[in-house]
Protein backbone atom coordinates (compact mmCIF):
# COMPACT_ATOMS: atom_id res chain seq x y z
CA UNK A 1 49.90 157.43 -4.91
CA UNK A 2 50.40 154.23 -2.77
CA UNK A 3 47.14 152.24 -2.95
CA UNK A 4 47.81 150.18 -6.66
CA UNK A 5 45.85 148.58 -9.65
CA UNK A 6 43.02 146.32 -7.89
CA UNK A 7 44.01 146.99 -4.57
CA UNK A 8 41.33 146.27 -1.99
CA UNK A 9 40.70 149.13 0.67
CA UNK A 10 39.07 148.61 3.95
CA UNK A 11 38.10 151.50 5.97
CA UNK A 12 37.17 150.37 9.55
CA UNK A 13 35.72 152.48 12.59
CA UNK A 14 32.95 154.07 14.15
CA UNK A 15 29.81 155.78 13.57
CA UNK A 16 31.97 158.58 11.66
CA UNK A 17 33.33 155.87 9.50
CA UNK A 18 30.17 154.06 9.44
CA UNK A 19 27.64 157.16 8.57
CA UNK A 20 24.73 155.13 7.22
CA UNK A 21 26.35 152.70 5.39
CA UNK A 22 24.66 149.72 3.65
CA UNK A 23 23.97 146.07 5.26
CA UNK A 24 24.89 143.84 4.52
CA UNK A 25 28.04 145.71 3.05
CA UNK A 26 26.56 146.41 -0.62
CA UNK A 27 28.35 147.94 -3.68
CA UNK A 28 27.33 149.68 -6.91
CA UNK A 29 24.74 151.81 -5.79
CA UNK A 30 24.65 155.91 -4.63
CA UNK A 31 25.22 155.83 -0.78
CA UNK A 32 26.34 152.10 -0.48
CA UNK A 33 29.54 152.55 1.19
CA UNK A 34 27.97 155.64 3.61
CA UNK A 35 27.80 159.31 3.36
CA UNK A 36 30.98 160.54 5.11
CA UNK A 37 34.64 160.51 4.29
CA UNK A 38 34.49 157.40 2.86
CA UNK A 39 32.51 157.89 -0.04
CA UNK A 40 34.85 160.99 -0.66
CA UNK A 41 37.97 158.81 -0.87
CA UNK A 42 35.85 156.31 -2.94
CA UNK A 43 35.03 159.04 -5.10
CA UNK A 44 38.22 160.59 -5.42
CA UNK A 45 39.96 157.39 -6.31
CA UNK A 46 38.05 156.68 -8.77
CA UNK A 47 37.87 159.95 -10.46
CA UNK A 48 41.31 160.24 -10.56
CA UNK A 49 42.96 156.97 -10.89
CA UNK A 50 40.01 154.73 -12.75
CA UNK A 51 42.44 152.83 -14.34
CA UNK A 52 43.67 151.68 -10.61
CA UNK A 53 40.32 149.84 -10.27
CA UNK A 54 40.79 150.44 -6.39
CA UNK A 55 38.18 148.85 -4.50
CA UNK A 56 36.64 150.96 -1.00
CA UNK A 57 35.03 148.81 1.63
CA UNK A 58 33.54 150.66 4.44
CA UNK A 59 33.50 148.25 7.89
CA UNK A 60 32.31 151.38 9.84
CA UNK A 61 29.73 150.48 12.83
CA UNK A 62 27.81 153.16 14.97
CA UNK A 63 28.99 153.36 18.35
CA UNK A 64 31.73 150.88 18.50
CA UNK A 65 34.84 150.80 20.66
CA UNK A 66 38.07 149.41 19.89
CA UNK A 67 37.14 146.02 22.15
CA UNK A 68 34.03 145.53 19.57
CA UNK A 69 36.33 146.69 16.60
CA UNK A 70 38.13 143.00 18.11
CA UNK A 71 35.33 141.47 18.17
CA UNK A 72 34.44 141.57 14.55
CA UNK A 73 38.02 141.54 13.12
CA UNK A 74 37.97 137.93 11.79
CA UNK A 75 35.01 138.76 9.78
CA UNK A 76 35.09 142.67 9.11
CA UNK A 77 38.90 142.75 8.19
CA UNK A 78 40.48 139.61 8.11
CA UNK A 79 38.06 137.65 5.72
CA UNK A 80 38.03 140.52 3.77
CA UNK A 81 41.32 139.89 2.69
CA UNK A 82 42.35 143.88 2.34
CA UNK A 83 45.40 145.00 0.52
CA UNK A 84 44.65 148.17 2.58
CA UNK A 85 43.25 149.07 5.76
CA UNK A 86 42.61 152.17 7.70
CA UNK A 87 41.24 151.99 11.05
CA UNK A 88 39.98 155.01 12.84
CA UNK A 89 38.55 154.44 16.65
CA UNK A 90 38.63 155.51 19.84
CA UNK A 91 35.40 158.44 19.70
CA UNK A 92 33.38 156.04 21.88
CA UNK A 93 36.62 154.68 23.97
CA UNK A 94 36.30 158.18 25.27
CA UNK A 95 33.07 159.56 24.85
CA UNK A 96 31.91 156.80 27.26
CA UNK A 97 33.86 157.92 30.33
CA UNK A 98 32.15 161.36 29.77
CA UNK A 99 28.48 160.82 28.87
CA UNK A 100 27.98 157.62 30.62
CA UNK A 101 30.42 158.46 33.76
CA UNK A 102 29.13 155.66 35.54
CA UNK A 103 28.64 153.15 33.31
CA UNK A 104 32.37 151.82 34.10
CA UNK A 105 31.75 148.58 32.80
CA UNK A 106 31.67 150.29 29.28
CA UNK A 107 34.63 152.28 29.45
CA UNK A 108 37.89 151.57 27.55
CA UNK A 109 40.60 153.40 29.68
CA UNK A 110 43.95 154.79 27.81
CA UNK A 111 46.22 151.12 28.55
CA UNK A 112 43.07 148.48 27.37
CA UNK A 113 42.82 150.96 24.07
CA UNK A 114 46.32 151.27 23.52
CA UNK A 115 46.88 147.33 24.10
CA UNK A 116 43.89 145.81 22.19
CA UNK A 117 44.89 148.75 19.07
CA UNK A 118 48.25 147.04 19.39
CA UNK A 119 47.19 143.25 19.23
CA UNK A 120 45.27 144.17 15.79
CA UNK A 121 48.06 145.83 14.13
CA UNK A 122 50.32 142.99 14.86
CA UNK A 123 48.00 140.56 13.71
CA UNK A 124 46.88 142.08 10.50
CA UNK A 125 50.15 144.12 9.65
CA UNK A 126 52.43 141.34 8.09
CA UNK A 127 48.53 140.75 5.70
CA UNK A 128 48.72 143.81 4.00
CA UNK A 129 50.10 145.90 1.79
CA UNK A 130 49.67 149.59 3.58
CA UNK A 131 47.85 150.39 6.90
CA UNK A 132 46.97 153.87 8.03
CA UNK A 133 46.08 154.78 11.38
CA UNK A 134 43.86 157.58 12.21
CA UNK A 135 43.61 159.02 15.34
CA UNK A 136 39.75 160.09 17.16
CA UNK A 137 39.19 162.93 17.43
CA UNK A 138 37.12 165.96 19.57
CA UNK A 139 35.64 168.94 17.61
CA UNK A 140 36.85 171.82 20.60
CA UNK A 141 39.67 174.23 19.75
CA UNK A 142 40.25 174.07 23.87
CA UNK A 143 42.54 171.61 24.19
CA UNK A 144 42.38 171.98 28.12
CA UNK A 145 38.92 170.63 27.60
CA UNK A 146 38.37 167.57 29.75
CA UNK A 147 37.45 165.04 26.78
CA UNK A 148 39.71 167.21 24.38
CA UNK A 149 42.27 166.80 26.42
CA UNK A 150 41.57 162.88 26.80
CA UNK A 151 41.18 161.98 23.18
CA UNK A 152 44.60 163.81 22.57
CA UNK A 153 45.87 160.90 25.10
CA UNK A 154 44.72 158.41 22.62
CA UNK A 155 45.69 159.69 19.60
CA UNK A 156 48.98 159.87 21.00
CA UNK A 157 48.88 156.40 21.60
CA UNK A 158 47.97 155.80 17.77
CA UNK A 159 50.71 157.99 16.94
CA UNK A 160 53.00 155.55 18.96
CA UNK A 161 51.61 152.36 17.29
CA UNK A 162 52.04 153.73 14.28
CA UNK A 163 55.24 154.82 14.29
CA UNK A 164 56.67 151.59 16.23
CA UNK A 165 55.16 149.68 13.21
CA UNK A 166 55.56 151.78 10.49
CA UNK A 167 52.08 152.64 9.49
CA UNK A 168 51.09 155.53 7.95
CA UNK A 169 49.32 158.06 10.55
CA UNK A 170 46.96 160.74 10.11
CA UNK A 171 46.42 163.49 12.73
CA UNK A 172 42.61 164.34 12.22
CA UNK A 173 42.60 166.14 15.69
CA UNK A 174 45.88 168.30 14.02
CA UNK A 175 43.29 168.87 11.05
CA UNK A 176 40.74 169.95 12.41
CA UNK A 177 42.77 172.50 14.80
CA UNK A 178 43.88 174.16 11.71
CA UNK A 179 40.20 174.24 10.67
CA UNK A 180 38.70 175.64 14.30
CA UNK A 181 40.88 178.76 14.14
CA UNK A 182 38.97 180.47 11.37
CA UNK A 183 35.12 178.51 12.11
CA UNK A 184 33.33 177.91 15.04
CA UNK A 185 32.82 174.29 16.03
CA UNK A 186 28.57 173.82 16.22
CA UNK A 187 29.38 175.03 12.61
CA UNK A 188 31.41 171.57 11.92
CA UNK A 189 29.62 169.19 14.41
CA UNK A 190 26.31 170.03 16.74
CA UNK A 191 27.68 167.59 19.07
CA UNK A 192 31.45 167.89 18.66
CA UNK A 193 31.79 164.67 17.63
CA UNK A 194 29.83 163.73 14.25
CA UNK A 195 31.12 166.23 11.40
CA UNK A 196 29.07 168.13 8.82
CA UNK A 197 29.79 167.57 5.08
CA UNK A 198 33.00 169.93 5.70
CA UNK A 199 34.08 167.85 8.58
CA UNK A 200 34.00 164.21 6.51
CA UNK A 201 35.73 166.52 3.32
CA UNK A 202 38.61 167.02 5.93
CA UNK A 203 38.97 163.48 6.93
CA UNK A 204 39.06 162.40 3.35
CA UNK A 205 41.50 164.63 2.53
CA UNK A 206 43.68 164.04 5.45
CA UNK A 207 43.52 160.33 4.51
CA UNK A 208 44.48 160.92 0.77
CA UNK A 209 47.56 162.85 1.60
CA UNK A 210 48.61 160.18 3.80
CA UNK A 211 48.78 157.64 1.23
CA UNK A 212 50.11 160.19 -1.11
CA UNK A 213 47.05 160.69 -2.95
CA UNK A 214 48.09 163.51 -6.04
CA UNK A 215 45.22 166.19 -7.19
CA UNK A 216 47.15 167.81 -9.86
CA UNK A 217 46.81 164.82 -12.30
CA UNK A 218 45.54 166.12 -15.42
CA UNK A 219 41.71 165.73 -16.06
C-alpha cells in the first residue's frame, strides 16, 4: 500500500466528496470528515494499517466546479501541506450545461476544465508524494446519453492529465458500469448523480485499489 507512516491525505471535490462534512474541517468525532467515500477510506486505513497513522482530510464543497476548486487551492490544498491528494471534479462542470442550459456564464466547457485541471496538477505535483485523479462521473448505463456521454469527455481528459503526469487514475464512471449491468440506477442515485451508501462503498474502493490498498492483511 502506497500512502506511508504519517502521511497526510487530502481528498478534494464536490458535493460527493464533500457529503456533509464538518466546518470548519474538524477531526476526532463520528461524521467529521463526511458520510461518503471518504469516511470509508478513513475507515479502512485505519482499520487496517493503524500503525500507518495516515491522516484523511476531506476538502469536499457542495456544488463546486473545477474554476472554484482554483479558487480555494492555496488554502484547501496547498496550506494543507498534503503528502497525498486526490481530487475528484467535474459533476457540476457538466451538470451545469444541462440543468442550467442557459446560465452560460456558469458553465465550464471541456478546454477551460481540461486547462485549469492541468494548471493544479502542475502546481501541486512536484509537493507531494502521490496524487490520484478521479474522474466525474454520471449514474446511466446509456452511454449515448447526452450528459453521459459528456462527462465521459471529461474523464477522458483526466485520464490524459493523469497519464501525461504520472498520477494515479481511477475510472469511477468504468466502476460504476460494471455495477449498472446487474442494478438499476434510481437504486444507486435518485438523481444520477449523488450515490447511495453502495455508490460511496464503490468510490472508496476504487480509490483504495488505486493506491494499492491490500484487504487480505491478517486481522
Amino acid at each position: 500500500m502506497q500512502i506511508g507512516k504519517n502521511d497526510k491525505l487530502v481528498m478534494i471535490g464536490d458535493s460527493i466528496t464533500d457529503c456533509e462534512r464538518a466546518r470548519p474541517v474538524g477531526e476526532g468525532l463520528w461524521g467529521a470528515i463526511g458520510k461518503g467515500y471518504v469516511s470509508i477510506v478513513e475507515g479502512m486505513l485505519t482499520a487496517v494499517h493503524p500503525e500507518r497513522s495516515i491522516r484523511v482530510v476531506n476538502m469536499g464543497s457542495s456544488g463546486n466546479t473545477v474554476k472554484d476548486l482554483k479558487n480555494r487551492w492555496q488554502t484547501d490544498v496547498l496550506d494543507l501541506k498534503p503528502d497525498w491528494l486526490s481530487v475528484m471534479i467535474g459533476t457540476n462542470d457538466v451538470w451545469r450545461q444541462f440543468d442550467h442550459p442557459l446560465q452560460t456564464e456558469i458553465h465550464v466547457k471541456l478546454e477551460e476544465y481540461e486547462q485549469t485541471l492541468e494548471e493544479l496538477v502542475v502546481r501541486t505535483k512536484p509537493l507531494l508524494k502521490g496524487l490520484v485523479l478521479m474522474t466525474p462521473f454520471y449514474i446511466e448505463p446509456n452511454a449515448a446519453d447526452p450528459m453521459r456521454a459528456a462527462m465521459d469527455q471529461y474523464g477522458n481528459a483526466v485520464r490524459t492529465i493523469a497519464a501525461r503526469h504520472g498520477a494515479l487514475f481511477v475510472d469511477t464512471q468504468a466502476a460504476f458500469n460494471r455495477l449498472l449491468e446487474h442494478v438499476y440506477p434510481a437504486t444507486v442515485a435518485w438523481d444520477r448523480v449523488h450515490p447511495n451508501g453502495t455508490g460511496h462503498m464503490l468510490l472508496a474502493r476504487s480509490f483504495l485499489h488505486a493506491v494499492g490498498f491490500d484487504y487480505n492483511v491478517a486481522l
